[in-house]
Protein backbone atom coordinates (compact mmCIF):
# COMPACT_ATOMS: atom_id res chain seq x y z
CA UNK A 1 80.11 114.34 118.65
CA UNK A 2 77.49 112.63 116.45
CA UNK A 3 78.13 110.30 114.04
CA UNK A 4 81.38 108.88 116.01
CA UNK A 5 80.96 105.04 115.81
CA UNK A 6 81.60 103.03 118.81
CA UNK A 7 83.54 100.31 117.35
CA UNK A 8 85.69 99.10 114.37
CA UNK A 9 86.12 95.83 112.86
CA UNK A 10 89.87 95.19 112.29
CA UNK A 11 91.94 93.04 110.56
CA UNK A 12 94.76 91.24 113.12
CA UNK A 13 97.50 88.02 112.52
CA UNK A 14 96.58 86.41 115.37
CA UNK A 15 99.35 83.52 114.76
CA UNK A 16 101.65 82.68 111.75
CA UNK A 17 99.82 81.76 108.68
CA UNK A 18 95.89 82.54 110.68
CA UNK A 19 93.90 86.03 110.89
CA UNK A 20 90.94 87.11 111.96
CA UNK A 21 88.67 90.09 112.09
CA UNK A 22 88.44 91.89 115.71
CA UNK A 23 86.15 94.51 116.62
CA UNK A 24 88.07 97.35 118.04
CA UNK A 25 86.46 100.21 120.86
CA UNK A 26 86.64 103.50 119.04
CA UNK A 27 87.34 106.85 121.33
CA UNK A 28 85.52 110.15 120.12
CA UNK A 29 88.44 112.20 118.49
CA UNK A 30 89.58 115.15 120.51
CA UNK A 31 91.65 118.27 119.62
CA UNK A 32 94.26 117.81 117.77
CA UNK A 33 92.54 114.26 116.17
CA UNK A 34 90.74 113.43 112.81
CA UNK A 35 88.23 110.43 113.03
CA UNK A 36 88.33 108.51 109.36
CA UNK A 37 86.13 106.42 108.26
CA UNK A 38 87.96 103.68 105.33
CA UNK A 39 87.53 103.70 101.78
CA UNK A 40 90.25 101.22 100.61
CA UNK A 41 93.71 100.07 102.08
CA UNK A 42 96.59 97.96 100.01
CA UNK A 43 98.24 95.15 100.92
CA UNK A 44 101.78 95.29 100.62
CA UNK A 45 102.23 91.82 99.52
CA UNK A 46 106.07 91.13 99.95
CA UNK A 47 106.60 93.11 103.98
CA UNK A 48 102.50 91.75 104.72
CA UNK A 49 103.56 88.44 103.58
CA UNK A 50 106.21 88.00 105.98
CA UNK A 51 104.28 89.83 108.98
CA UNK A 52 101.28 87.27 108.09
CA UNK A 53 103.58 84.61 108.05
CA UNK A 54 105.65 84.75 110.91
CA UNK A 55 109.38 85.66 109.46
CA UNK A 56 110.31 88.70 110.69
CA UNK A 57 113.27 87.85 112.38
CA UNK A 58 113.43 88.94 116.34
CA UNK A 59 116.11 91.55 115.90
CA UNK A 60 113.82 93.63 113.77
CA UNK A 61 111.35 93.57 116.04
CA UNK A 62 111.42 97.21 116.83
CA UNK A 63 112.51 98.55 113.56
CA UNK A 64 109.72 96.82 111.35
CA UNK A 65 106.93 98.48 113.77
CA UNK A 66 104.38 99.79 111.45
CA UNK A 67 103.36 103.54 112.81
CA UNK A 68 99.95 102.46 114.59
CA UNK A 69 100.48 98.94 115.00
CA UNK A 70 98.92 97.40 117.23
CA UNK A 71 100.34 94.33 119.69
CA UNK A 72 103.83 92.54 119.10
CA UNK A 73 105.43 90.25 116.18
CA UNK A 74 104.87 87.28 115.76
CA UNK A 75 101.22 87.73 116.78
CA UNK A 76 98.75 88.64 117.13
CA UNK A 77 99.59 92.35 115.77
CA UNK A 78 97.59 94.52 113.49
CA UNK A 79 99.58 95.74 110.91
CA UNK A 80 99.34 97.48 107.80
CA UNK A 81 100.60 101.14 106.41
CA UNK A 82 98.66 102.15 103.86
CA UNK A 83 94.74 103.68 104.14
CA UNK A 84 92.20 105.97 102.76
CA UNK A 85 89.57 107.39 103.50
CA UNK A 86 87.17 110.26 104.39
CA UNK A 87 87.68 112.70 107.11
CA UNK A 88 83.96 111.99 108.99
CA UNK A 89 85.36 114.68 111.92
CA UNK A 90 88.21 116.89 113.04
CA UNK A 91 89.19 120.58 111.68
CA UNK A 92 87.00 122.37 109.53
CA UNK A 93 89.93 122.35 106.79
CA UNK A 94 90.00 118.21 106.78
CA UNK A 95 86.72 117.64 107.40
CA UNK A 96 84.54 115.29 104.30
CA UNK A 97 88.65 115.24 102.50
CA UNK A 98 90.06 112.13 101.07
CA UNK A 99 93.56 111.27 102.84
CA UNK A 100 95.81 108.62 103.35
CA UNK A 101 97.29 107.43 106.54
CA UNK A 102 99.98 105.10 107.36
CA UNK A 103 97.60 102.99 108.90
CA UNK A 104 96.59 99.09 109.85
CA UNK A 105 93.31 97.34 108.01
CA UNK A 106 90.67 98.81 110.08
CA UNK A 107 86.70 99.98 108.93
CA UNK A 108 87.71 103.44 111.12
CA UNK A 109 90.26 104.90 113.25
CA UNK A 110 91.28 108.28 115.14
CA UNK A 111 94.47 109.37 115.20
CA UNK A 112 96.47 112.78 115.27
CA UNK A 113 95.82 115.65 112.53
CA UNK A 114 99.64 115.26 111.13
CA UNK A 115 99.36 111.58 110.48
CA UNK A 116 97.14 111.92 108.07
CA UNK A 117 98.28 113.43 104.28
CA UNK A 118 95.65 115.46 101.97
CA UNK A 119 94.60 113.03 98.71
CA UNK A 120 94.94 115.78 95.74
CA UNK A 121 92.09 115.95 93.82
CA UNK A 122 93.07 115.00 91.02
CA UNK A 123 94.12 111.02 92.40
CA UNK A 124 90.89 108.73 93.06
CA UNK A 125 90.84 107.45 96.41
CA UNK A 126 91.56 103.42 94.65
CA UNK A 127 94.67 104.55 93.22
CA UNK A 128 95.75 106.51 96.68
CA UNK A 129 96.99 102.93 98.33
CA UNK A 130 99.57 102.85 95.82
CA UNK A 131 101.01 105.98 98.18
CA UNK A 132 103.51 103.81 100.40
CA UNK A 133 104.64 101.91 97.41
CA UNK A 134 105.11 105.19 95.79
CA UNK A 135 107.08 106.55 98.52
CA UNK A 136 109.54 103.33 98.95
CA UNK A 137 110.33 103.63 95.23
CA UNK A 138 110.72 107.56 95.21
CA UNK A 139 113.37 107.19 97.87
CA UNK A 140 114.97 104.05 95.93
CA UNK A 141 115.07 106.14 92.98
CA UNK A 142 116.74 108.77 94.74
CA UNK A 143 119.42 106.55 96.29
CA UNK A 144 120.03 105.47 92.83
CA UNK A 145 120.26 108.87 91.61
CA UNK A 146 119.76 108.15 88.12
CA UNK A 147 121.20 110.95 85.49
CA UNK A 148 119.46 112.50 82.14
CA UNK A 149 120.54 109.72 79.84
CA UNK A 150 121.39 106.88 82.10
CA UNK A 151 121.18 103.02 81.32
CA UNK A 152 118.78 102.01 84.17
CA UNK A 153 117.88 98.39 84.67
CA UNK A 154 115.26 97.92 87.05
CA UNK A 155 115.14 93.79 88.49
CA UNK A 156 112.04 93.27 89.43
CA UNK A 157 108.31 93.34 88.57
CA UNK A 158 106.59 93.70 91.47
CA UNK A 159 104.61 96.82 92.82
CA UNK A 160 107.68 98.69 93.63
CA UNK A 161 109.91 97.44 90.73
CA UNK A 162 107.21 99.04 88.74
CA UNK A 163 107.14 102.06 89.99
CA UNK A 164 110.72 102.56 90.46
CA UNK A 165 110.86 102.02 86.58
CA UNK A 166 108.15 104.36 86.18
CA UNK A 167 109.84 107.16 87.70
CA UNK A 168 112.91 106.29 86.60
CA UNK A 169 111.49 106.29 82.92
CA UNK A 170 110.28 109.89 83.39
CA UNK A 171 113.62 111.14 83.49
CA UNK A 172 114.53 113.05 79.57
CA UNK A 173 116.45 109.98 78.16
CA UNK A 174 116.65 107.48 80.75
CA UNK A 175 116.71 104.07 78.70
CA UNK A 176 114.52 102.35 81.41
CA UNK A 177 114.51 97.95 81.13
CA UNK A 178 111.93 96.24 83.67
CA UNK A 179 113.30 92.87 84.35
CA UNK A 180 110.85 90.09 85.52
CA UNK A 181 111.00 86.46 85.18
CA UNK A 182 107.17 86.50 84.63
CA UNK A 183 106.74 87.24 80.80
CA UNK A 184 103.49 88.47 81.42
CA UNK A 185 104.67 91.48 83.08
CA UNK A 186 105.83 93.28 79.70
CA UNK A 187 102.43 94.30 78.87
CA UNK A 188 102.17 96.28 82.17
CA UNK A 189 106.12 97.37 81.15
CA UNK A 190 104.85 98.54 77.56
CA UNK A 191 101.77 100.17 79.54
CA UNK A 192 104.94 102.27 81.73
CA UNK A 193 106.72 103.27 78.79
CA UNK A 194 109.33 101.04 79.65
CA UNK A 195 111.04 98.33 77.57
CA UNK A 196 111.22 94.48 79.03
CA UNK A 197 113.43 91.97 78.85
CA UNK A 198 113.33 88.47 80.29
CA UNK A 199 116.60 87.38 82.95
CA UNK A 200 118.55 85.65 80.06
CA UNK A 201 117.78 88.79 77.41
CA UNK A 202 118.71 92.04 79.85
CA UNK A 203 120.66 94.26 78.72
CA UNK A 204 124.55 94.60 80.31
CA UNK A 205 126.79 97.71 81.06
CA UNK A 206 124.27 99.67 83.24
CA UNK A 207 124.71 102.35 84.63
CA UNK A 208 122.65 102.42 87.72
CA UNK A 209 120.46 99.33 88.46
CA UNK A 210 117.78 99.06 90.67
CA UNK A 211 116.84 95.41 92.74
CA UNK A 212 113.25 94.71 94.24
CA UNK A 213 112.54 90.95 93.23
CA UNK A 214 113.03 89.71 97.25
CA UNK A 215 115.06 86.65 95.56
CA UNK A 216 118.80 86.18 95.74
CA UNK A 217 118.73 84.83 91.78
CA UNK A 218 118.03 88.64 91.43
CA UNK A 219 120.34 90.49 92.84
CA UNK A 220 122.85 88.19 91.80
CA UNK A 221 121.34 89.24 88.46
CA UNK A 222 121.68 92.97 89.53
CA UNK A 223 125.33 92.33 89.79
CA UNK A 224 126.45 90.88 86.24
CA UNK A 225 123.80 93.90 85.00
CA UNK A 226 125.53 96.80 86.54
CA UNK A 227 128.49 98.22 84.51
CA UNK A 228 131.73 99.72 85.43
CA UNK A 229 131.80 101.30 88.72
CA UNK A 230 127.67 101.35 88.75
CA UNK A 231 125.96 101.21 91.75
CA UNK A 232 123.35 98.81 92.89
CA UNK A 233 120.46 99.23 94.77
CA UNK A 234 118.88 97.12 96.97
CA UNK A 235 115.10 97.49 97.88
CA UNK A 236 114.83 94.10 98.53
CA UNK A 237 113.80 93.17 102.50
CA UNK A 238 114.62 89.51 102.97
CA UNK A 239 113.38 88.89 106.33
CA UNK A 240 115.50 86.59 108.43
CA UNK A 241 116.50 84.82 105.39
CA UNK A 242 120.32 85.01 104.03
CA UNK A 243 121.26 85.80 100.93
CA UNK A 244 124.05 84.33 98.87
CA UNK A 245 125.74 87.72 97.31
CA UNK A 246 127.99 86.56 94.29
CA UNK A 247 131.13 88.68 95.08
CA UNK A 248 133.71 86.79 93.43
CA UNK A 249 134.58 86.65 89.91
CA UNK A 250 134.71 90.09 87.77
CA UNK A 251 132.72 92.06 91.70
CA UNK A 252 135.83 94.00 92.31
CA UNK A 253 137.82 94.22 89.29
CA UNK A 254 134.48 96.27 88.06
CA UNK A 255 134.33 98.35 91.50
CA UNK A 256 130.39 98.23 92.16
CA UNK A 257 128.65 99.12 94.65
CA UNK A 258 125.78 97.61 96.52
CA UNK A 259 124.00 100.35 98.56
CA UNK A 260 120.62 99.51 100.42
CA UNK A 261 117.77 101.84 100.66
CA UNK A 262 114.99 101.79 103.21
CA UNK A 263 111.59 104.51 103.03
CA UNK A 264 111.89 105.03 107.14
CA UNK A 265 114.98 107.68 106.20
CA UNK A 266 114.83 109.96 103.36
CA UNK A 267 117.12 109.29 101.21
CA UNK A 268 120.69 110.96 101.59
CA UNK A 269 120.70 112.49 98.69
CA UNK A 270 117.33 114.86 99.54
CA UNK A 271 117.90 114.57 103.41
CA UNK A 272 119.04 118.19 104.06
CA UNK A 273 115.87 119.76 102.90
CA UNK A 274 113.21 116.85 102.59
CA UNK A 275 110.99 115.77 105.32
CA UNK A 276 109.00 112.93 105.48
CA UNK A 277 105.85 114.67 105.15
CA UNK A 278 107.09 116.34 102.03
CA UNK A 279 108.02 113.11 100.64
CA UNK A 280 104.52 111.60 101.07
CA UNK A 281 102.88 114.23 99.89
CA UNK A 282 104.96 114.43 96.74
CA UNK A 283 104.38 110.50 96.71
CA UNK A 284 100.72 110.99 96.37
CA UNK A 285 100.77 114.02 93.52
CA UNK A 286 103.10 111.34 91.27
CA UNK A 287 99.77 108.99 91.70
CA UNK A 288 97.93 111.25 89.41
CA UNK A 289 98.88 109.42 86.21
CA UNK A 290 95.87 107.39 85.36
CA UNK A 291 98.63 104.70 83.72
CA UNK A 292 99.16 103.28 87.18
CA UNK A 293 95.92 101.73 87.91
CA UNK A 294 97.14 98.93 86.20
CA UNK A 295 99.17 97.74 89.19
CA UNK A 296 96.01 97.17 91.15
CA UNK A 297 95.90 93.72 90.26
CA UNK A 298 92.90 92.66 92.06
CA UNK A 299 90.53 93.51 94.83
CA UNK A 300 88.60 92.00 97.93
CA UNK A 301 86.02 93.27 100.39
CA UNK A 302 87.59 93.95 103.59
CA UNK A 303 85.71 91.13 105.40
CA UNK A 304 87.50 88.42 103.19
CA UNK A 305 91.19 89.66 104.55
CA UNK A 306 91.86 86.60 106.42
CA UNK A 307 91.48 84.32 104.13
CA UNK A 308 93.07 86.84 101.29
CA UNK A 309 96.01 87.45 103.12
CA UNK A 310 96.39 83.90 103.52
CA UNK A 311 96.61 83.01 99.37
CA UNK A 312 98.51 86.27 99.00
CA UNK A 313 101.00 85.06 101.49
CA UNK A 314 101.11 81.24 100.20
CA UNK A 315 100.18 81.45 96.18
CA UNK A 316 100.41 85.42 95.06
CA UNK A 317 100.60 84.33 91.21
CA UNK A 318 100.34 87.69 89.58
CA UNK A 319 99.70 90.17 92.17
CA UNK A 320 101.14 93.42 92.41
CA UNK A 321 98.71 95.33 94.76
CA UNK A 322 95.75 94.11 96.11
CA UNK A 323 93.17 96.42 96.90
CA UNK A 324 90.82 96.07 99.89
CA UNK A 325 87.16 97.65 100.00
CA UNK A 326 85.38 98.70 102.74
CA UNK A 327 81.63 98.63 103.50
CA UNK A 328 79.93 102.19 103.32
């Protein structure tokens, strides 16, 4: 092997609220493995938050494992799920591709040829760590199952809130409302094709609705959205917090449901004939719209992640995705 580097630099919690950069021994890839070499990774501000900060709760331990992380929650751990970059070695057929990985911050890694998913050409390698968020909201959107014509309402203006309103909008006349308590986030709606409206202006009478603020102000808002016998959806991951779920007053007389949906299954609706794989790579062809670069809301070099991660975790203002860079 030539070329293989000996070491990576990579980007651990090393206690609630701290990080640091490690350097990490690299193995030369054998059969079967693809060495990449980063170009980017996103943080995924609302699950990254809570890993950084030291709230996942103990008896999701196992379940929150991120597929190559590294060490044990609280800390330290090296987590992270969503990296591209360049093939640098492996099969002729991957070899000097673009692909994205469900991988931790790292400058380069090895791991096995099926963990790593083909960037189509026509997706720059930037807009490729929107793949995971993608992914979450494709499989929200298909627990929702939204119909040609639907009232969706969509609670929620962050990264996957967007895109579930994105997809959702694509669907022959779907009359798609984002729903944000930041005003500032109708200009990205208008940029979706999607109309906005603040809490206190949102339309009623829904027929599906879609919640992915994190709050429980927002699902209760969900609820008094959702019209007769509509289902909500819950994207929302709340930690070890509780959440205060209004069922009282007109909950049962207007039979709604509240159905969670989580990207680790595919969603019930596609299950019989969808893998995971499929999903992802679908998931990264949807990226192809150059309208969704504007949820990269900012971007860092990959040396500054501890002390990014830190503001993104304590003061995220505007951020949807945050885009890391990697030296080349």
């Amino acid at each position: 092997m030539t070329g293989v580097p000996h070491h990576a630099k990579a980007f651990w919690t090393v206690a609630p609220g701290r990080g640091e950069i490690r350097h990490e021994p690299l193995a030369a890839p054998i059969e079967g493995q693809v060495l990449v070499r980063t170009l980017f990774s996103g943080v995924s501000r609302g699950t990254e938050a809570l890993v950084f900060s030291g709230r996942v709760p103990e008896s999701e331990y196992d379940r929150m494992r991120a597929p190559f992380q590294a060490g044990r929650f609280p800390g330290p751990v090296k987590y992270g799920y969503a990296s591209v970059g360049v093939v640098e070695d492996g099969p002729p057929s991957l070899r000097n591709h673009t692909v994205f990985a469900l991988y931790p911050h790292q400058t380069s890694y090895v791991v096995p040829v099926d963990s790593v998913n083909l960037v189509p050409e026509a997706v720059p390698a930037g807009r490729a760590v929107l793949a995971a968020n993608m992914e979450t909201a494709l499989n929200g959107v298909w627990d929702a199952r939204p119909h040609v014509g639907d009232r969706v309402a969509v609670v929620g203006g962050g990264t996957v809130g967007c895109l579930a309103a994105w997809l959702a909008g694509r669907i022959t006349g779907c009359d798609v409302e984002l729903i944000d308590i930041n005003p500032r986030r109708a200009d990205l709606a208008q940029e979706l094709g999607v109309r906005f409206a603040a809490p206190a202006t949102a339309a009623t009478d829904a027929d599906v609705v879609i919640h992915a603020s994190g709050t429980q102000e927002g699902l209760a808002l969900a609820l008094r959205l959702a019209g007769f016998e509509a289902t909500v959806v819950e994207l929302s991951w709340y930690g070890g917090k509780v959440v205060s779920v209004p069922l009282g007053e007109a909950f049962h007389a207007r039979r709604l449901t509240i159905k969670s949906s989580q990207v680790g299954t595919v969603a019930d609706s596609q299950r019989a004939r969808w893998t995971t794989h499929r999903r992802m790579q679908l998931a990264l062809r949807l990226l192809a719209d150059p309208v969704l670069d504007a949820l990269i809301s900012g971007e860092s070099e990959f040396d500054a992640l501890p002390d990014v991660m830190a503001r993104l975790a304590s003061q995220p203002g505007d951020t949807l995705c945050h885009r890391i860079r990697y030296p080349q």
